[in-house]
PDB file of N, CA and C in Angstrom:
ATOM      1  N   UNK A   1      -0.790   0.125  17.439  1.00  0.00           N
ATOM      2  CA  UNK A   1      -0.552   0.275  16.019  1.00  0.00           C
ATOM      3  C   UNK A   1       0.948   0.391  15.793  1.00  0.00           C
ATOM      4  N   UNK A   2       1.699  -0.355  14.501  1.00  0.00           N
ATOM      5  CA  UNK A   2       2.451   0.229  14.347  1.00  0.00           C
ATOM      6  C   UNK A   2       2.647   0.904  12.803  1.00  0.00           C
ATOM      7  N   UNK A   3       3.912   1.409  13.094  1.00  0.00           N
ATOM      8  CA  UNK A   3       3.772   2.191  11.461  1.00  0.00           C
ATOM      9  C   UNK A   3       5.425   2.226  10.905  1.00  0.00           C
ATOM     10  N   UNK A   4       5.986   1.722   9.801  1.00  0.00           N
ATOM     11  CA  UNK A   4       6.854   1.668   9.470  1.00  0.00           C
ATOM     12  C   UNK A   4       7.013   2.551   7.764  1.00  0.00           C
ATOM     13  N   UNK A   5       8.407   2.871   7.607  1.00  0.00           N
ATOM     14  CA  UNK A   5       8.093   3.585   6.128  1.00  0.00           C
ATOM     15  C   UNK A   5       8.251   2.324   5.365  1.00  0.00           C
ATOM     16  N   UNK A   6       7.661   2.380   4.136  1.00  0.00           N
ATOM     17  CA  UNK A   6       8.050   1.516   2.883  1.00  0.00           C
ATOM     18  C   UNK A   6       9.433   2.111   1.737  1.00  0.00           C
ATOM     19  N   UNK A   7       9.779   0.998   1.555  1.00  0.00           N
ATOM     20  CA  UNK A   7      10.892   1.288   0.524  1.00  0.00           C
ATOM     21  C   UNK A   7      10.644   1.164  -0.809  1.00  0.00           C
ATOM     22  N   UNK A   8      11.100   1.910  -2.238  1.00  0.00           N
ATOM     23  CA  UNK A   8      10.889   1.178  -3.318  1.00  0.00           C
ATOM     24  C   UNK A   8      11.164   0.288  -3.706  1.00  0.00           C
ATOM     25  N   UNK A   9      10.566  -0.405  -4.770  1.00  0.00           N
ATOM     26  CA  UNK A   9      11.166  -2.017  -5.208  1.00  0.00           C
ATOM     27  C   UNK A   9      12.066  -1.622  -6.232  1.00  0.00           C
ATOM     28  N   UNK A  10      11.843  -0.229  -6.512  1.00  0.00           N
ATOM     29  CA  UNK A  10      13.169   0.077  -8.347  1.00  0.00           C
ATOM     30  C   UNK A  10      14.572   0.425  -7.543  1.00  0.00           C
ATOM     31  N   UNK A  11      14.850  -0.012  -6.342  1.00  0.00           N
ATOM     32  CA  UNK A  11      16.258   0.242  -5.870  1.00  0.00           C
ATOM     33  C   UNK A  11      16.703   1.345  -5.292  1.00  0.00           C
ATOM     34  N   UNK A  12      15.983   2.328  -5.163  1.00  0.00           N
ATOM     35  CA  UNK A  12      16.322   3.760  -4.480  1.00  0.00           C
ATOM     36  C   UNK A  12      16.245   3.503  -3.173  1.00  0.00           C
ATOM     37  N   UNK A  13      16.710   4.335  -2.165  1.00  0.00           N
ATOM     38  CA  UNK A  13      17.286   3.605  -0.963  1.00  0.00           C
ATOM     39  C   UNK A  13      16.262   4.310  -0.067  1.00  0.00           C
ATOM     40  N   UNK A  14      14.536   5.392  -0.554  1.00  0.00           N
ATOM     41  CA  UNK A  14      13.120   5.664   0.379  1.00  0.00           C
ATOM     42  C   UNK A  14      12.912   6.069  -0.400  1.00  0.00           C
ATOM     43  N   UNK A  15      11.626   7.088   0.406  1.00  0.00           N
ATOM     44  CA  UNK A  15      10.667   7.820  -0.665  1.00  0.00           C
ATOM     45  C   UNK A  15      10.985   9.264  -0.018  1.00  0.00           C
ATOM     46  N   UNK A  16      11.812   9.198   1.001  1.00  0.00           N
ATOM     47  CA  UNK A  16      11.772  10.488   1.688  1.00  0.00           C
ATOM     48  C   UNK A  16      10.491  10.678   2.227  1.00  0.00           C
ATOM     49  N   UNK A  17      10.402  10.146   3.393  1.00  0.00           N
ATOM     50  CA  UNK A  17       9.289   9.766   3.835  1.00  0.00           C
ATOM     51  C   UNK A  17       7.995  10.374   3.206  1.00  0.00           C
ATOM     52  N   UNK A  18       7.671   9.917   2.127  1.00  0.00           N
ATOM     53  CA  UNK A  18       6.596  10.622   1.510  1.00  0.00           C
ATOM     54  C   UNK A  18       5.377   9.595   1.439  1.00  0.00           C
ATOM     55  N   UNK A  19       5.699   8.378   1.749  1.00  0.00           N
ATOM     56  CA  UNK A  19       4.645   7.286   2.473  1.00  0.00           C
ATOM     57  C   UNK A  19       4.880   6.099   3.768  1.00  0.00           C
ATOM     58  N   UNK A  20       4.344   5.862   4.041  1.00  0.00           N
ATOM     59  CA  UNK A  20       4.238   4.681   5.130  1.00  0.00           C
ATOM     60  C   UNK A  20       3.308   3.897   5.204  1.00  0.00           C
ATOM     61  N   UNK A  21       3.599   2.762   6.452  1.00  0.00           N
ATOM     62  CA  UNK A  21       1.977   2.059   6.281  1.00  0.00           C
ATOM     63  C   UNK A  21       1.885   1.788   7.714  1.00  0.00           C
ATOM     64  N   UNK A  22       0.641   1.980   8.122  1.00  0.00           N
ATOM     65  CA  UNK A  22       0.352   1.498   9.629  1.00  0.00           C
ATOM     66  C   UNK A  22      -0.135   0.131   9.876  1.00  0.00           C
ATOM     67  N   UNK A  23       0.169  -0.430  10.752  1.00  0.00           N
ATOM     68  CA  UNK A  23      -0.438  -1.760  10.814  1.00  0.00           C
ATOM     69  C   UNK A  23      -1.134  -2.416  12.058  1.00  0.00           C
ATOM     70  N   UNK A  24      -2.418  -2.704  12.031  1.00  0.00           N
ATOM     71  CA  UNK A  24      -3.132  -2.863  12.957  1.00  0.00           C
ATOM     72  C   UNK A  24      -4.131  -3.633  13.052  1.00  0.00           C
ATOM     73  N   UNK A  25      -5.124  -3.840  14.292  1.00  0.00           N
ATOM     74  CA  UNK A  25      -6.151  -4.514  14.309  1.00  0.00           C
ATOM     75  C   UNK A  25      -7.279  -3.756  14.473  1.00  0.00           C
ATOM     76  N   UNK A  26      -8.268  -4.155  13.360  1.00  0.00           N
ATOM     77  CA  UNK A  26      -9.595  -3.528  13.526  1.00  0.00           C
ATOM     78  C   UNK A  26     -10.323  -4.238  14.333  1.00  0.00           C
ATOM     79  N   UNK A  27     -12.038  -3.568  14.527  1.00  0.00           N
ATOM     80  CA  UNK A  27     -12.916  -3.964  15.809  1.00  0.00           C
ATOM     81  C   UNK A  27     -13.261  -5.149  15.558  1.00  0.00           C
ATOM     82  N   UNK A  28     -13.099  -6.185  14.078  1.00  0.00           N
ATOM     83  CA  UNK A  28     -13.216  -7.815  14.194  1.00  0.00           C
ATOM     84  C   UNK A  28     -12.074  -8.305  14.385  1.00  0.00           C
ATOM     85  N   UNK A  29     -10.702  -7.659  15.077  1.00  0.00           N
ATOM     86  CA  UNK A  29      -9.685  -8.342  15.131  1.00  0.00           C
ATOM     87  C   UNK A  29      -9.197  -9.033  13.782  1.00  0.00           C
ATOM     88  N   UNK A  30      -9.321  -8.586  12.892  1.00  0.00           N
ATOM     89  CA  UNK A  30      -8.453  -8.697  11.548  1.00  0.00           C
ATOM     90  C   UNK A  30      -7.460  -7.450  11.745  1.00  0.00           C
ATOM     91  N   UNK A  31      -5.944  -8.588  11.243  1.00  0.00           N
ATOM     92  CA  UNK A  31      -4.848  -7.462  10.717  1.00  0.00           C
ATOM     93  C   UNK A  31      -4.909  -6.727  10.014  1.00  0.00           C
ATOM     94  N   UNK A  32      -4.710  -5.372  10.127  1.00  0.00           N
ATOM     95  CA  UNK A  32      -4.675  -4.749   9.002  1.00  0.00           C
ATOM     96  C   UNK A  32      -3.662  -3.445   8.522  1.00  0.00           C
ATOM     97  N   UNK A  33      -3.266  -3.488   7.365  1.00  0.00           N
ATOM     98  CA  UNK A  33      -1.777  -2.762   7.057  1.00  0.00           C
ATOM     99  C   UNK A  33      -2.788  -1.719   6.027  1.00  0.00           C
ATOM    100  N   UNK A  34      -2.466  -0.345   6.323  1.00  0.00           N
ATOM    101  CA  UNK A  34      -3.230   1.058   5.694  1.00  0.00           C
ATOM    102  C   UNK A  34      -1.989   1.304   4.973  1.00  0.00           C
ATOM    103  N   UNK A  35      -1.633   1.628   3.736  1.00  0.00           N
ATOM    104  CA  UNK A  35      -0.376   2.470   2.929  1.00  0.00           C
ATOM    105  C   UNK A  35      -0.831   3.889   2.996  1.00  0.00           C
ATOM    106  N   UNK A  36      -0.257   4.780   3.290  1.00  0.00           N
ATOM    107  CA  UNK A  36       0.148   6.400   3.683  1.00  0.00           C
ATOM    108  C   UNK A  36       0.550   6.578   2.411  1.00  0.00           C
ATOM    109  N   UNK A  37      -0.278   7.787   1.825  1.00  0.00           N
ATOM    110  CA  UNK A  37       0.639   8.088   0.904  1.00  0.00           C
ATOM    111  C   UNK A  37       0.257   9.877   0.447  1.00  0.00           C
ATOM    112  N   UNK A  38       1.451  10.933   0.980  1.00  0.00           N
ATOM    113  CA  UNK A  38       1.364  12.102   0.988  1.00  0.00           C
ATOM    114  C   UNK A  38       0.249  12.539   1.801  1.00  0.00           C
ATOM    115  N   UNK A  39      -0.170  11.427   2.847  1.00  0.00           N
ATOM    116  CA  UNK A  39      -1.501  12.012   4.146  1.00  0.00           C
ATOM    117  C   UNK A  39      -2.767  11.321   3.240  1.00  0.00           C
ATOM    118  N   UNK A  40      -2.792  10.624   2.557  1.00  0.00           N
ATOM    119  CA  UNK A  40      -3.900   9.903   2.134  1.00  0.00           C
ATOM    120  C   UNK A  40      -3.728   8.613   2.187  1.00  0.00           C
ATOM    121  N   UNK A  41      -5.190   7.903   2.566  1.00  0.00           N
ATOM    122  CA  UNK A  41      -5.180   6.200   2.285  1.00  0.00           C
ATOM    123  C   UNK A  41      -5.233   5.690   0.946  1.00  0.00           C
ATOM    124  N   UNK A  42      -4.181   5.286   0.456  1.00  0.00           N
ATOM    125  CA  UNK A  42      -4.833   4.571  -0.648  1.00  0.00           C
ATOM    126  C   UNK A  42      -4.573   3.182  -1.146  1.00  0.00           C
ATOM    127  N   UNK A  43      -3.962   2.436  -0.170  1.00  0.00           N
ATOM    128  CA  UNK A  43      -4.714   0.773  -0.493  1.00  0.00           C
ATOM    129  C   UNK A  43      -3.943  -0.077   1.093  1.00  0.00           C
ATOM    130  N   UNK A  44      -5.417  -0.895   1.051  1.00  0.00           N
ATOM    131  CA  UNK A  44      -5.343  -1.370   2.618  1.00  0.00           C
ATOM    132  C   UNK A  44      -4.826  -3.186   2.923  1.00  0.00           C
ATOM    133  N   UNK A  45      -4.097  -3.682   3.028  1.00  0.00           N
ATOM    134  CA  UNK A  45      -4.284  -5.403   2.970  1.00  0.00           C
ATOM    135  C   UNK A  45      -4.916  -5.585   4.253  1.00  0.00           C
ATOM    136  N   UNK A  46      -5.912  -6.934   4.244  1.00  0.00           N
ATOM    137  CA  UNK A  46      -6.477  -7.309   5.109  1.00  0.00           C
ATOM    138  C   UNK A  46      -5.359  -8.754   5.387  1.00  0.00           C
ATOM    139  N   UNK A  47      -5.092  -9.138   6.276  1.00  0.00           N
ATOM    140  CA  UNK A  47      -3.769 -10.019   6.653  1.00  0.00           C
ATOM    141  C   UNK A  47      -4.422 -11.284   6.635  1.00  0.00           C
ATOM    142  N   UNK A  48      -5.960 -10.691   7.606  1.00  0.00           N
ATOM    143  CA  UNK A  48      -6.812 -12.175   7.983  1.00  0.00           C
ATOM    144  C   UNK A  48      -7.295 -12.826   6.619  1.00  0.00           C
ATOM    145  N   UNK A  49      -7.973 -12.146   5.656  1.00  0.00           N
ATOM    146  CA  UNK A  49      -8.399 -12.857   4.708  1.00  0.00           C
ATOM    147  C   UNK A  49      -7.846 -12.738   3.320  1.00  0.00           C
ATOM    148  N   UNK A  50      -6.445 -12.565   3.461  1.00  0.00           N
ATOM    149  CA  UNK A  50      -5.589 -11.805   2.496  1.00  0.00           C
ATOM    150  C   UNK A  50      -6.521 -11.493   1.157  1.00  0.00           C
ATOM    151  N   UNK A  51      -7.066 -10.189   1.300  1.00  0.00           N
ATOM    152  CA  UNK A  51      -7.426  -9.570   0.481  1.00  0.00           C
ATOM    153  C   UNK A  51      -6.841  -8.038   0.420  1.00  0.00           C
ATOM    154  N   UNK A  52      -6.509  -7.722  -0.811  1.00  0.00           N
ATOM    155  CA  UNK A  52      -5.654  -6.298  -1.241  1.00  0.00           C
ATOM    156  C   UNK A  52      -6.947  -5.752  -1.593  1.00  0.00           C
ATOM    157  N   UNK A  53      -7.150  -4.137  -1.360  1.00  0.00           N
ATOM    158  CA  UNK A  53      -7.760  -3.261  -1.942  1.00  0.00           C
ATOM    159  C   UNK A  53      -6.873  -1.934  -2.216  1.00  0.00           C
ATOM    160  N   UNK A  54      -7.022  -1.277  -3.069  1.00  0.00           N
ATOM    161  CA  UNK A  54      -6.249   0.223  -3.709  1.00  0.00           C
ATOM    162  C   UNK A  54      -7.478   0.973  -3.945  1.00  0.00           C
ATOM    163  N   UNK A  55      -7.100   1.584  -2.928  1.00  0.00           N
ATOM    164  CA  UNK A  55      -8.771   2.624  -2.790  1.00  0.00           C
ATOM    165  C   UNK A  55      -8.178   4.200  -3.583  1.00  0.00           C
ATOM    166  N   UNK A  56      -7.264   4.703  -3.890  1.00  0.00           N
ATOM    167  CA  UNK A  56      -7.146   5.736  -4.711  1.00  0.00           C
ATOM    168  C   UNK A  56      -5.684   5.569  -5.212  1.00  0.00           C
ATOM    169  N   UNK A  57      -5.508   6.462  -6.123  1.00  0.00           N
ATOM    170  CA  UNK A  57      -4.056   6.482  -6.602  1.00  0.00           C
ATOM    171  C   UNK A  57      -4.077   8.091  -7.774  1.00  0.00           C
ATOM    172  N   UNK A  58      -3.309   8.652  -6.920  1.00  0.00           N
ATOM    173  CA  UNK A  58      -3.175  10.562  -7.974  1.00  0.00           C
ATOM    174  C   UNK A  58      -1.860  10.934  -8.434  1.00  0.00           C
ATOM    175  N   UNK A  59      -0.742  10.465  -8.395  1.00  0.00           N
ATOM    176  CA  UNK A  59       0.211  10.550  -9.654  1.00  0.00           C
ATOM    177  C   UNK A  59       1.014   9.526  -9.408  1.00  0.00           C
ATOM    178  N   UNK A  60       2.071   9.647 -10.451  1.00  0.00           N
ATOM    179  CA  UNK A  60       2.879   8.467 -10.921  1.00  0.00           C
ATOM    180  C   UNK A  60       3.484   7.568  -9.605  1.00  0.00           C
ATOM    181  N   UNK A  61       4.144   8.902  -8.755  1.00  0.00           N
ATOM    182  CA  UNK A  61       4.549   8.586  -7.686  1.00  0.00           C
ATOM    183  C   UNK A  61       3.943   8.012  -6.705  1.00  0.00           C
ATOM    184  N   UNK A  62       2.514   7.979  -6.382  1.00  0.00           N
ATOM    185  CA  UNK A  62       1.294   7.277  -5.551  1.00  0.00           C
ATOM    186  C   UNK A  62       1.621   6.348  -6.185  1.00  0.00           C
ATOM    187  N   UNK A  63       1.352   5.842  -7.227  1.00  0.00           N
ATOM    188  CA  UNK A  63       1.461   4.346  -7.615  1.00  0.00           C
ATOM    189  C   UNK A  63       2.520   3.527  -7.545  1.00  0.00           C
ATOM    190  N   UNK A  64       3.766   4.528  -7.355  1.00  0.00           N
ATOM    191  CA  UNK A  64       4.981   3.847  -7.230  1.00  0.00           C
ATOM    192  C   UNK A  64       5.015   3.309  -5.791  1.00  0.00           C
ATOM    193  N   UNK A  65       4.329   3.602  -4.996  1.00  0.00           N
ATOM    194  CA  UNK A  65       3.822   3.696  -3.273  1.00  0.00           C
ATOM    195  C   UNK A  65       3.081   2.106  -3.404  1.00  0.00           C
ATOM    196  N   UNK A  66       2.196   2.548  -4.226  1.00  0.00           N
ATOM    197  CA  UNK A  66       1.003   1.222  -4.253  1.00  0.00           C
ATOM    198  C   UNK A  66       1.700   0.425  -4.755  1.00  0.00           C
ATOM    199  N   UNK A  67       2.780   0.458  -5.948  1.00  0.00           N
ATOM    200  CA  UNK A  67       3.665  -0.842  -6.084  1.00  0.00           C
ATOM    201  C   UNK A  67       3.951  -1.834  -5.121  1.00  0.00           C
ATOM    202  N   UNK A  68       5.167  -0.465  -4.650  1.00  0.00           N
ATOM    203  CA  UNK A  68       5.710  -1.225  -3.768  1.00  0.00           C
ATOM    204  C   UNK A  68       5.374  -1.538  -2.304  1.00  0.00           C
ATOM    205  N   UNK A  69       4.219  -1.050  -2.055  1.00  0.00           N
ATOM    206  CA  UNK A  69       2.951  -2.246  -0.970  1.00  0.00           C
ATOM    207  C   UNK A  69       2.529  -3.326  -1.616  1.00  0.00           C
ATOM    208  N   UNK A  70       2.349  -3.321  -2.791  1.00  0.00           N
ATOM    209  CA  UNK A  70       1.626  -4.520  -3.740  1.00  0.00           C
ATOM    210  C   UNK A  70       2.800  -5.636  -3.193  1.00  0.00           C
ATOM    211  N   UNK A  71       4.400  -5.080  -3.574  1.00  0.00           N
ATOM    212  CA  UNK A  71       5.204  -5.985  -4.029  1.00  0.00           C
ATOM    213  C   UNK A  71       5.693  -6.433  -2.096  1.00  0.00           C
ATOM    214  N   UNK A  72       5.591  -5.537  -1.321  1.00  0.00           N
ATOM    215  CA  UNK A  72       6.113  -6.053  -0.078  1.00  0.00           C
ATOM    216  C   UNK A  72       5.267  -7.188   0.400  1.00  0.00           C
ATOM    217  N   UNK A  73       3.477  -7.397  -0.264  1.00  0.00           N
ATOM    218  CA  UNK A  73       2.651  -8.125   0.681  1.00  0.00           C
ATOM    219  C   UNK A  73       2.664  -9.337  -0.882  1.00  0.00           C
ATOM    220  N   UNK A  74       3.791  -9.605  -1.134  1.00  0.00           N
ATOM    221  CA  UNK A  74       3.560 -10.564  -2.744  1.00  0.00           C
ATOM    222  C   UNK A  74       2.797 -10.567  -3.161  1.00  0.00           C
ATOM    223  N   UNK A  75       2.146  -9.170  -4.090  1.00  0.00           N
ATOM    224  CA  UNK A  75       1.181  -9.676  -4.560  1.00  0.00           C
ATOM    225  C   UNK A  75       1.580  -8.849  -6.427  1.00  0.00           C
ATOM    226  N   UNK A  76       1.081  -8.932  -7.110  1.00  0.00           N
ATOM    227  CA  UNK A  76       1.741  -8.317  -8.253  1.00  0.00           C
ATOM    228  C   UNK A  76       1.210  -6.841  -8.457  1.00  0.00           C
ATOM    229  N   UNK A  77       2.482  -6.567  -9.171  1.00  0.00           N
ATOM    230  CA  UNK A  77       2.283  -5.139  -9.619  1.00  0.00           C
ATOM    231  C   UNK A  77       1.443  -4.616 -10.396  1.00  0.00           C
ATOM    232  N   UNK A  78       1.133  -3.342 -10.802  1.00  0.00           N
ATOM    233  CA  UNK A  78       0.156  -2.896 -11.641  1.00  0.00           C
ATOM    234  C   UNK A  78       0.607  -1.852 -12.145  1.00  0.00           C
ATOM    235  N   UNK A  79       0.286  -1.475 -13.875  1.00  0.00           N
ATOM    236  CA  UNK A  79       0.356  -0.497 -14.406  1.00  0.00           C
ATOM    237  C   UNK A  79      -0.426   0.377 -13.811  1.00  0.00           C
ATOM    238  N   UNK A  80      -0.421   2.146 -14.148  1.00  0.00           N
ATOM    239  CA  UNK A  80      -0.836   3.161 -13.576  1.00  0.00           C
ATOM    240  C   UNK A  80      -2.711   2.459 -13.976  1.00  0.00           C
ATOM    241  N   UNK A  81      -2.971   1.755 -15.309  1.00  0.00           N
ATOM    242  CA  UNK A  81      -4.366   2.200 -16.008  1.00  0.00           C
ATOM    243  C   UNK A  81      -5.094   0.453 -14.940  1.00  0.00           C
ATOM    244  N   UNK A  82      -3.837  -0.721 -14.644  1.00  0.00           N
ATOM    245  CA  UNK A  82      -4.658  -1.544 -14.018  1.00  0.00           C
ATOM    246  C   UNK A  82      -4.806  -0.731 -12.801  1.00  0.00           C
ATOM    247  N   UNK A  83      -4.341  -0.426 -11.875  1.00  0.00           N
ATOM    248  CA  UNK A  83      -4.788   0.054 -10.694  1.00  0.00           C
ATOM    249  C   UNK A  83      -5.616   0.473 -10.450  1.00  0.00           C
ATOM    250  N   UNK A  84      -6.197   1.401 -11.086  1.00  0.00           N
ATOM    251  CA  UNK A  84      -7.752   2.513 -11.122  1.00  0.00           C
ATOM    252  C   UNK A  84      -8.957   1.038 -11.033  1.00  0.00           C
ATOM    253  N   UNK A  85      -8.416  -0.249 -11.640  1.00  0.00           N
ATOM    254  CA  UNK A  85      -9.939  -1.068 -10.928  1.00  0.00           C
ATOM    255  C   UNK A  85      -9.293  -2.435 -10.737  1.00  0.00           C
ATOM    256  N   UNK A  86      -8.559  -2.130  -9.630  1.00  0.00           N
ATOM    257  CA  UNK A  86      -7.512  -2.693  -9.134  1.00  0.00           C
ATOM    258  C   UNK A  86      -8.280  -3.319  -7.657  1.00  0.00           C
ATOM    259  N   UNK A  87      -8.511  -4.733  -7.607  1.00  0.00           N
ATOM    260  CA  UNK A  87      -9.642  -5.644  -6.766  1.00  0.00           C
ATOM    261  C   UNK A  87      -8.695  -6.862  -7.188  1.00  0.00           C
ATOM    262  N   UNK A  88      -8.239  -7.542  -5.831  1.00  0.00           N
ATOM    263  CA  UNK A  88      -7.831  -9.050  -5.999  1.00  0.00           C
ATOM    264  C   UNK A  88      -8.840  -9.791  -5.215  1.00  0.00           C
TER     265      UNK A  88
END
């Protein structure tokens, strides 16, 4: 596995490590990148079948997390109210 921190996309230079994302292979050998955020999962890309999921999001700052995973794996951003049913 590895695990690297994420940066924001609004220009601040971390989060103080207050998220990361691990990246790995599950038991079907699909890639897969987990976003960390304050010790919780909350959205996973699958690499193999590029599909995004955002499995939780609890304040402004989580979402600023889920942004900018959204925005590192190109995929678009979301207001705080799209995210909550947030499925590509």
């Amino acid at each position: 596995m590895k695990t690297f921190n994420l940066n924001p996309i609004n220009g601040r230079k971390s989060f103080n490590n207050k998220c990361h994302v691990n990246k790995f292979f599950n038991n079907k050998n699909e890639e897969i990148s987990v976003l960390i955020s304050y010790n919780t999962e909350v959205a996973e890309y699958n690499h193999t079948n590029n599909k995004m999921i955002v499995k939780n999001w609890f304040s402004s700052t989580t979402a600023s997390h889920i942004n900018s995973f959204l925005s590192f794996y190109n995929f678009k951003t979301c207001t705080k109210k799209e995210l909550q049913n947030y499925n590509n």
